[in-house]
N, C-alpha and C. Protein backbone atom coordinates (compact mmCIF):
# COMPACT_ATOMS: atom_id res chain seq x y z
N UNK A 1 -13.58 -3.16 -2.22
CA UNK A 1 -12.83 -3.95 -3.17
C UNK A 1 -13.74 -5.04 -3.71
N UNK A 2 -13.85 -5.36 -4.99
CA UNK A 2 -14.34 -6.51 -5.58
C UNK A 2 -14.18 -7.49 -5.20
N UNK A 3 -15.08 -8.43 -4.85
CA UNK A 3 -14.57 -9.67 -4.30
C UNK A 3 -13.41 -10.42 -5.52
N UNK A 4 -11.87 -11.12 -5.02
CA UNK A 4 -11.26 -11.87 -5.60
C UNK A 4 -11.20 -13.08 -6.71
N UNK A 5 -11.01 -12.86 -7.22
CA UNK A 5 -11.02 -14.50 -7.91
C UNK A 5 -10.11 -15.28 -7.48
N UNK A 6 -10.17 -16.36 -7.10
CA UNK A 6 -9.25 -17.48 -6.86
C UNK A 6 -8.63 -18.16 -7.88
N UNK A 7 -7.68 -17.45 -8.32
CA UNK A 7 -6.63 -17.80 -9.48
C UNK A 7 -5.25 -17.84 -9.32
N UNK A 8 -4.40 -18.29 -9.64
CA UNK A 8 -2.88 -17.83 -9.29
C UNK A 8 -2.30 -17.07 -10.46
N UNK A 9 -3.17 -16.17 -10.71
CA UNK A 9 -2.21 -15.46 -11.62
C UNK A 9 -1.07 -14.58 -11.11
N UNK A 10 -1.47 -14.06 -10.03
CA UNK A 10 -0.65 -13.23 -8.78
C UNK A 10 0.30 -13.75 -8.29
N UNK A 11 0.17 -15.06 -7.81
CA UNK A 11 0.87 -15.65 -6.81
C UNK A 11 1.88 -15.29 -6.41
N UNK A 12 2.99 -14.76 -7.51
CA UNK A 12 4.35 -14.99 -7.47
C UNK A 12 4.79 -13.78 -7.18
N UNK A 13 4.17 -12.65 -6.49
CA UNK A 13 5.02 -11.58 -6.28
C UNK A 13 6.16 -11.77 -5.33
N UNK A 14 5.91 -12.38 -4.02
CA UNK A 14 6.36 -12.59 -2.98
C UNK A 14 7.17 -10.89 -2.29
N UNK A 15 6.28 -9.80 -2.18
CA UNK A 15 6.81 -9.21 -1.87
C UNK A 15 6.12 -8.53 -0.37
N UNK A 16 7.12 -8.39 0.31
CA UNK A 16 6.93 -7.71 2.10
C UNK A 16 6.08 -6.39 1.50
N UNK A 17 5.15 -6.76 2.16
CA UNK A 17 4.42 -5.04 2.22
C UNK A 17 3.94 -4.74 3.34
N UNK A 18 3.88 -3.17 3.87
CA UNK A 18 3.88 -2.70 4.96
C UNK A 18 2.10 -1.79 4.47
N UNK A 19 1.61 -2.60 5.11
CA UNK A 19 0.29 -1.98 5.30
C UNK A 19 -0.54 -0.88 6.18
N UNK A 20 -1.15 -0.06 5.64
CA UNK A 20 -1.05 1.38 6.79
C UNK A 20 -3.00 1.36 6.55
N UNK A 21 -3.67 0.94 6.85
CA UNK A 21 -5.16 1.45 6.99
C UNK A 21 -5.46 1.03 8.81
N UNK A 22 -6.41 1.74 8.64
CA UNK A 22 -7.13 2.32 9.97
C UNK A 22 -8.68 1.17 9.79
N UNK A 23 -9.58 1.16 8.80
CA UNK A 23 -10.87 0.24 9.07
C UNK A 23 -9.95 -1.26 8.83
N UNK A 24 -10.83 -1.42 10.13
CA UNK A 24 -10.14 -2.67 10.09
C UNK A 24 -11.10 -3.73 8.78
N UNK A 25 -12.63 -3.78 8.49
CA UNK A 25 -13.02 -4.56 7.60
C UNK A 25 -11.99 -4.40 5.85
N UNK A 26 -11.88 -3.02 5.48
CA UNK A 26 -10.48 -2.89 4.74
C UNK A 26 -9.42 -3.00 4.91
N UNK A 27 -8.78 -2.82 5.90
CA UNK A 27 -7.36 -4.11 5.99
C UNK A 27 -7.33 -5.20 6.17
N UNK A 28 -8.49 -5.92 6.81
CA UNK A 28 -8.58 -7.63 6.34
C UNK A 28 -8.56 -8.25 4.90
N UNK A 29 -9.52 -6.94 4.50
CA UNK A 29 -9.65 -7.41 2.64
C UNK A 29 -8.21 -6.89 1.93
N UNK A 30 -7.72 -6.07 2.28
CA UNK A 30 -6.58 -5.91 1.92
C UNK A 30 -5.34 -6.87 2.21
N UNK A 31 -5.51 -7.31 3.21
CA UNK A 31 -4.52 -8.22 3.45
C UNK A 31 -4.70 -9.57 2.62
N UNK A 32 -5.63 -10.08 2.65
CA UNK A 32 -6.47 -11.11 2.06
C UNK A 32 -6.26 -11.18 0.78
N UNK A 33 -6.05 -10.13 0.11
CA UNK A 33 -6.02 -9.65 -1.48
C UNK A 33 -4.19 -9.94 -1.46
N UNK A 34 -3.61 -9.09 -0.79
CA UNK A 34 -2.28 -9.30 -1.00
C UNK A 34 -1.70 -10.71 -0.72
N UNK A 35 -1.96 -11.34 0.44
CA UNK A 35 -2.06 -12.82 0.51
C UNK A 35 -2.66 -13.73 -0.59
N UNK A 36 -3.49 -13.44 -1.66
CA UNK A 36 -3.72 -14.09 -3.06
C UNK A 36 -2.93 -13.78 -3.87
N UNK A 37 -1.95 -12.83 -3.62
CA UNK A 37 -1.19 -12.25 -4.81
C UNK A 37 0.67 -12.82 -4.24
N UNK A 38 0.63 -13.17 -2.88
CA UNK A 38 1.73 -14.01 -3.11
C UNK A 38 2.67 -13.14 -2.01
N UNK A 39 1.85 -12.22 -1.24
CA UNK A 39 2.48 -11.18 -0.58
C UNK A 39 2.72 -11.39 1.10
N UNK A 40 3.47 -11.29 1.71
CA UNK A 40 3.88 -10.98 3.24
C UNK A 40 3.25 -9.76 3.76
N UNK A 41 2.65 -9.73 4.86
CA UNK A 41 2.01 -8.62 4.92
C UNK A 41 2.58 -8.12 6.76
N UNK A 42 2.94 -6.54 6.85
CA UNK A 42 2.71 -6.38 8.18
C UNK A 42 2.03 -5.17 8.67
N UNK A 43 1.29 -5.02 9.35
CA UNK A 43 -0.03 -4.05 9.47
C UNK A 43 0.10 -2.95 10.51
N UNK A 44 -0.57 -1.82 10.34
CA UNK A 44 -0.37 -0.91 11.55
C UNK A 44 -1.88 -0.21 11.42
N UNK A 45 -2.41 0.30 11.93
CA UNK A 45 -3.46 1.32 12.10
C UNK A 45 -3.91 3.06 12.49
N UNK A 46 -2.60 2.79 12.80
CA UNK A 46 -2.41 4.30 13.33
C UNK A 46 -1.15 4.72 12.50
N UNK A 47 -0.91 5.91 12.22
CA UNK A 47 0.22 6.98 11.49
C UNK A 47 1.38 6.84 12.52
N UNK A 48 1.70 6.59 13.96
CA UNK A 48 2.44 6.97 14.54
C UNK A 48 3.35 5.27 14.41
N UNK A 49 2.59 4.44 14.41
CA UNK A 49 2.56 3.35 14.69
C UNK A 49 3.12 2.43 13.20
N UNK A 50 2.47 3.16 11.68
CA UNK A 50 3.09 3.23 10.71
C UNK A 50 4.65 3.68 10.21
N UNK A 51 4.56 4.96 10.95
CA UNK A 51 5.94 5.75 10.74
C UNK A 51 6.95 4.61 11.46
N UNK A 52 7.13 4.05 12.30
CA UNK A 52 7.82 3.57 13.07
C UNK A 52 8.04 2.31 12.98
N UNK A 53 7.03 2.24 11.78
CA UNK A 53 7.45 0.43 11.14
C UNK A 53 8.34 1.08 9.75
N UNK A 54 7.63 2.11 9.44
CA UNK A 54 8.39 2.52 7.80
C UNK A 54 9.74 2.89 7.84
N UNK A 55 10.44 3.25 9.43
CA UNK A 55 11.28 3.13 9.69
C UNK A 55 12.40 1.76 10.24
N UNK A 56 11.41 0.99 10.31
CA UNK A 56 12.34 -0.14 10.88
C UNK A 56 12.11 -1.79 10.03
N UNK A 57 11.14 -1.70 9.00
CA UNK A 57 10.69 -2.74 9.06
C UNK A 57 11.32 -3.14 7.54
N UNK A 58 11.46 -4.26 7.45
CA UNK A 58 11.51 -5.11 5.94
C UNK A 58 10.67 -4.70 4.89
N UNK A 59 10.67 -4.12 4.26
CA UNK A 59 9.78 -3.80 3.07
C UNK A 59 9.90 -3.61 1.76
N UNK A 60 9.36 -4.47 0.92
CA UNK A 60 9.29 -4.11 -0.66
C UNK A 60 8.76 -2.97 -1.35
N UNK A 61 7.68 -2.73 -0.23
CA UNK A 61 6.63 -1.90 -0.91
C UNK A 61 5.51 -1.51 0.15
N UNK A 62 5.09 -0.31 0.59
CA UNK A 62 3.91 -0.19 1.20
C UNK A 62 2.37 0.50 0.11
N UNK A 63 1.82 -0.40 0.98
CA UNK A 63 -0.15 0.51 0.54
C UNK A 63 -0.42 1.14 2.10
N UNK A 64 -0.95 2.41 1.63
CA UNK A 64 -1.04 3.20 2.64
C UNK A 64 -2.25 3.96 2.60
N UNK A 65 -3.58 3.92 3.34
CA UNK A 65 -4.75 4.73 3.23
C UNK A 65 -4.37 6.13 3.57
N UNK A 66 -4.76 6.82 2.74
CA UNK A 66 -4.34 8.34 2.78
C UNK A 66 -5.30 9.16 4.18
N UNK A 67 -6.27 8.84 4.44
CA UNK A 67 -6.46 8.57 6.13
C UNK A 67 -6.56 8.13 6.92
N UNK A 68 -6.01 8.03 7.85
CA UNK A 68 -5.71 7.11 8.76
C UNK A 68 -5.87 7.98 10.01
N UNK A 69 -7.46 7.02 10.52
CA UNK A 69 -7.92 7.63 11.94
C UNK A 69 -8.17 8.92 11.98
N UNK A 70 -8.12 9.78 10.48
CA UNK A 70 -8.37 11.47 10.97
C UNK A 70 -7.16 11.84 10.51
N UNK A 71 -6.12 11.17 10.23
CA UNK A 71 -4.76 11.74 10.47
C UNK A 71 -4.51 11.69 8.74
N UNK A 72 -3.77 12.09 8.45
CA UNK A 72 -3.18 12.33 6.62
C UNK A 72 -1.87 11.12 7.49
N UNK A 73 -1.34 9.90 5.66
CA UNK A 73 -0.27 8.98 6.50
C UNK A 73 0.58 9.68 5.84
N UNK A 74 1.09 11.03 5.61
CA UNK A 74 2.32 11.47 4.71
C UNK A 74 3.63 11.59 5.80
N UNK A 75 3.50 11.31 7.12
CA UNK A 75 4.70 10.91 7.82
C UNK A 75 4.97 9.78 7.33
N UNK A 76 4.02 8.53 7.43
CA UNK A 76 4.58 7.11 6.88
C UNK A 76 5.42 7.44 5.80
N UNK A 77 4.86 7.86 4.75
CA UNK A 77 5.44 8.17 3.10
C UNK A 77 6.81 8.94 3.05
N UNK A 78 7.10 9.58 3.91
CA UNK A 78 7.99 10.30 4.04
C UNK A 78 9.03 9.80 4.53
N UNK A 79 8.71 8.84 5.36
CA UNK A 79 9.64 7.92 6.17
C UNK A 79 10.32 6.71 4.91
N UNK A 80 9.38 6.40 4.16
CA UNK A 80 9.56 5.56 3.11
C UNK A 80 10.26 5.89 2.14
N UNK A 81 10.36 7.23 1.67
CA UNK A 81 10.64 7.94 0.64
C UNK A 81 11.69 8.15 1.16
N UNK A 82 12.46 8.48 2.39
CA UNK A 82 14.02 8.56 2.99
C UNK A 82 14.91 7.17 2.61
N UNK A 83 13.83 6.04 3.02
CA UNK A 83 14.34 4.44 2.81
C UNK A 83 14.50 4.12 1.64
N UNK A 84 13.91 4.81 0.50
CA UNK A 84 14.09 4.45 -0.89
C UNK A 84 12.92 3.47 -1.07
N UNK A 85 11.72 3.13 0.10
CA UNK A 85 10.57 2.58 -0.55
C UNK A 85 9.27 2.63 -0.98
N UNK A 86 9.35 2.06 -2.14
CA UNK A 86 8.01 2.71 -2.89
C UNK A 86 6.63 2.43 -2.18
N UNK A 87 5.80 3.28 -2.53
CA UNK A 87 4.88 2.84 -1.93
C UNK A 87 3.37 3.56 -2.36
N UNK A 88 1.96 2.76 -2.24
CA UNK A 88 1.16 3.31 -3.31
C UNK A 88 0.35 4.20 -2.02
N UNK A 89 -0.40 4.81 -2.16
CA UNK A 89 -1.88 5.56 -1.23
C UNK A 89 -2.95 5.02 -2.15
N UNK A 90 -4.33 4.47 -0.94
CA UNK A 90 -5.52 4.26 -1.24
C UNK A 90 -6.26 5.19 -0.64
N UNK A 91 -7.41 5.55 -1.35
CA UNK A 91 -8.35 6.65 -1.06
C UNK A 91 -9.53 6.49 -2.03
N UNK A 92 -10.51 7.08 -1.32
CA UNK A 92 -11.98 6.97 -1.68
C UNK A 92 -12.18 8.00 -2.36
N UNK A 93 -11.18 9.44 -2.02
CA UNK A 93 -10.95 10.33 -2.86
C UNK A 93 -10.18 10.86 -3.99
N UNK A 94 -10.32 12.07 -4.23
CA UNK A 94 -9.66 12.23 -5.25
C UNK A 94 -7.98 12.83 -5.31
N UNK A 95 -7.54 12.58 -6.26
CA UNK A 95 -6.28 12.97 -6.43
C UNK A 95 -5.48 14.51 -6.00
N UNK A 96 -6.74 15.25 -5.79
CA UNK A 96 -6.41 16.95 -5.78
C UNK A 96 -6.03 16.82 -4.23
N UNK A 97 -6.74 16.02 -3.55
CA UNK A 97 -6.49 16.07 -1.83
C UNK A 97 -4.38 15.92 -1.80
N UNK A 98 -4.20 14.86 -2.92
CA UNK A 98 -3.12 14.78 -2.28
C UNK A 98 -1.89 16.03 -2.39
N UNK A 99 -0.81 16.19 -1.80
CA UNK A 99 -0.16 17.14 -1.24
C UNK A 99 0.82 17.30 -2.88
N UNK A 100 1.41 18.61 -3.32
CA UNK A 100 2.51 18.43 -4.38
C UNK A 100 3.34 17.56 -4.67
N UNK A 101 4.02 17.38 -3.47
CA UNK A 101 5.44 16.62 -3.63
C UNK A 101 4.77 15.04 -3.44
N UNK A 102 3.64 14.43 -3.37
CA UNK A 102 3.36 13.07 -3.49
C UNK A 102 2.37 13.02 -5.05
N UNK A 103 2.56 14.14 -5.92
CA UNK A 103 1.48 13.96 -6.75
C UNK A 103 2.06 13.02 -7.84
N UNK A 104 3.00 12.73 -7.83
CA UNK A 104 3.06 11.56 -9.06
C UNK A 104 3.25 10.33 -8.38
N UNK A 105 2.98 9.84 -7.02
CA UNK A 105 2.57 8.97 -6.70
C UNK A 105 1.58 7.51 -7.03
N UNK A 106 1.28 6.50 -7.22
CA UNK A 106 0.74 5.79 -7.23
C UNK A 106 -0.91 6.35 -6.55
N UNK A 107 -1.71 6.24 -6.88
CA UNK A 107 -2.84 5.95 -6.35
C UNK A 107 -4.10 5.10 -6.94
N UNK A 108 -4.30 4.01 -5.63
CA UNK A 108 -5.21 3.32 -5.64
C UNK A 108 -6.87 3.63 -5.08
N UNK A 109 -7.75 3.58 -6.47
CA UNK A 109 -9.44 4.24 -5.68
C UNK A 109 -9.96 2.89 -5.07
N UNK A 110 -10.41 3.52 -4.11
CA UNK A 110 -11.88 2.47 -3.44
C UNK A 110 -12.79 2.97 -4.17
N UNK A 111 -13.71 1.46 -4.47
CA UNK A 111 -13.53 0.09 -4.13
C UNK A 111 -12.35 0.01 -5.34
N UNK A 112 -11.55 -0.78 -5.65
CA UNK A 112 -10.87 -1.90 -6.55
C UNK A 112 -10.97 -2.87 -6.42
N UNK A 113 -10.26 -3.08 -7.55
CA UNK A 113 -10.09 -4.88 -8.29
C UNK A 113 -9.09 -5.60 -7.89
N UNK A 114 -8.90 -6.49 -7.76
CA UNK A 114 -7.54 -7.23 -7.49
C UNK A 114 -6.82 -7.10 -8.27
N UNK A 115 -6.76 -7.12 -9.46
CA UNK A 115 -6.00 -6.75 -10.69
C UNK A 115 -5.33 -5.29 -10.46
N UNK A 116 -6.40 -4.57 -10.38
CA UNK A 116 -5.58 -2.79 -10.06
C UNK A 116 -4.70 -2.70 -8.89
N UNK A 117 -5.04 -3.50 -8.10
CA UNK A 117 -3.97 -3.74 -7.03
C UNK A 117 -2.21 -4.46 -7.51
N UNK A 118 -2.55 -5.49 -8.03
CA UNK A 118 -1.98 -6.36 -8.41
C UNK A 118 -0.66 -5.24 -9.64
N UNK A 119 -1.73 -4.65 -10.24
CA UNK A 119 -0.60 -3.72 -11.66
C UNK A 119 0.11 -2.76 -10.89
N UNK A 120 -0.63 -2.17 -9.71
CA UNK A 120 -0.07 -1.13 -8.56
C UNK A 120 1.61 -1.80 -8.31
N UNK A 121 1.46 -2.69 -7.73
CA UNK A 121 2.60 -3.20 -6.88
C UNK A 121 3.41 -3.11 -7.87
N UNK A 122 2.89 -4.20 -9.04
CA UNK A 122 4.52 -4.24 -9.99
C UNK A 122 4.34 -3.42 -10.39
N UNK A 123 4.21 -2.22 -10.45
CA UNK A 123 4.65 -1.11 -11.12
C UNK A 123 5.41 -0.58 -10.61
N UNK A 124 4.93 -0.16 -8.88
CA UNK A 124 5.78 0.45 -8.15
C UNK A 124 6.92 -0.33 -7.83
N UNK A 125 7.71 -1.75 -7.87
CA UNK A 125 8.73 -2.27 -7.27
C UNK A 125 9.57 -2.50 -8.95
N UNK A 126 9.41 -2.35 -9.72
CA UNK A 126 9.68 -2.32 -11.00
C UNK A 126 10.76 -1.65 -10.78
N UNK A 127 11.04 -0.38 -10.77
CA UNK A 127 12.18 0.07 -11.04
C UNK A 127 13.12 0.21 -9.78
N UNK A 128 12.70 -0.39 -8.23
CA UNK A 128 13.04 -1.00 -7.27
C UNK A 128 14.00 -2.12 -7.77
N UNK A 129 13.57 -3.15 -8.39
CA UNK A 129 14.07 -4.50 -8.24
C UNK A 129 14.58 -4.14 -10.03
N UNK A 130 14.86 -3.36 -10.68
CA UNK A 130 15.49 -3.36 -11.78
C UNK A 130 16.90 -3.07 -11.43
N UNK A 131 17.54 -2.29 -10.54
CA UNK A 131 18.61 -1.73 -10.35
C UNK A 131 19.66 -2.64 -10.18
């Protein structure tokens, strides 16, 4: 990820996100990024450990590394997608990896911008918080 600018253009999302990566130096920056943008953050590292927050936890919105530890997180997503919450996948790869039924999904490439992060979220809670 690009290093941040220290601006408040973000600030004001204030939205719970459920964070699913495995390197931990990218979920610090990830968290870090969402914390400039005005966000609550709660973290997991493992898929099993994800699923079981995506099931229980407060959430606006999850970012979810599309591997995690070796593992694909499409249990998390699936769990989310029962809850009615949106949620984006980050990956270093490309779009063909991901599975049919997640292909019109959100996806975020490594490295990004804070900004591409930032258009991610409100996009995805957009028609969340319109209803």
């Amino acid at each position: 990820m690009e290093q941040p600018a220290l601006d408040d253009r973000g600030a004001g999302l204030g939205l719970r996100v459920l964070l699913v990566e495995d390197d931990t130096m990218l979920s610090m920056m990830l968290e870090d990024a969402l914390s400039i943008l005005g966000c609550t953050v709660v973290k997991a590292s493992r898929v099993a450990e994800g699923t079981a927050l995506a099931g229980s936890a407060e959430a606006d919105v999850a970012v979810l590394d599309v591997n995690v530890a070796g593992q694909h997180v499409y249990p998390v997503a699936a769990t989310l997608r029962r809850r009615g919450i949106p949620f984006i996948f980050v990956t270093a790869y490309v779009r063909d990896g991901v599975p049919p039924e997640y292909a019109n999904e959100p996806l975020l490439h490594k490295p990004f911008r804070l900004a591409e992060l930032e258009d991610l979220l409100r996009r995805a809670v957009k028609p969340v918080h319109a209803r």
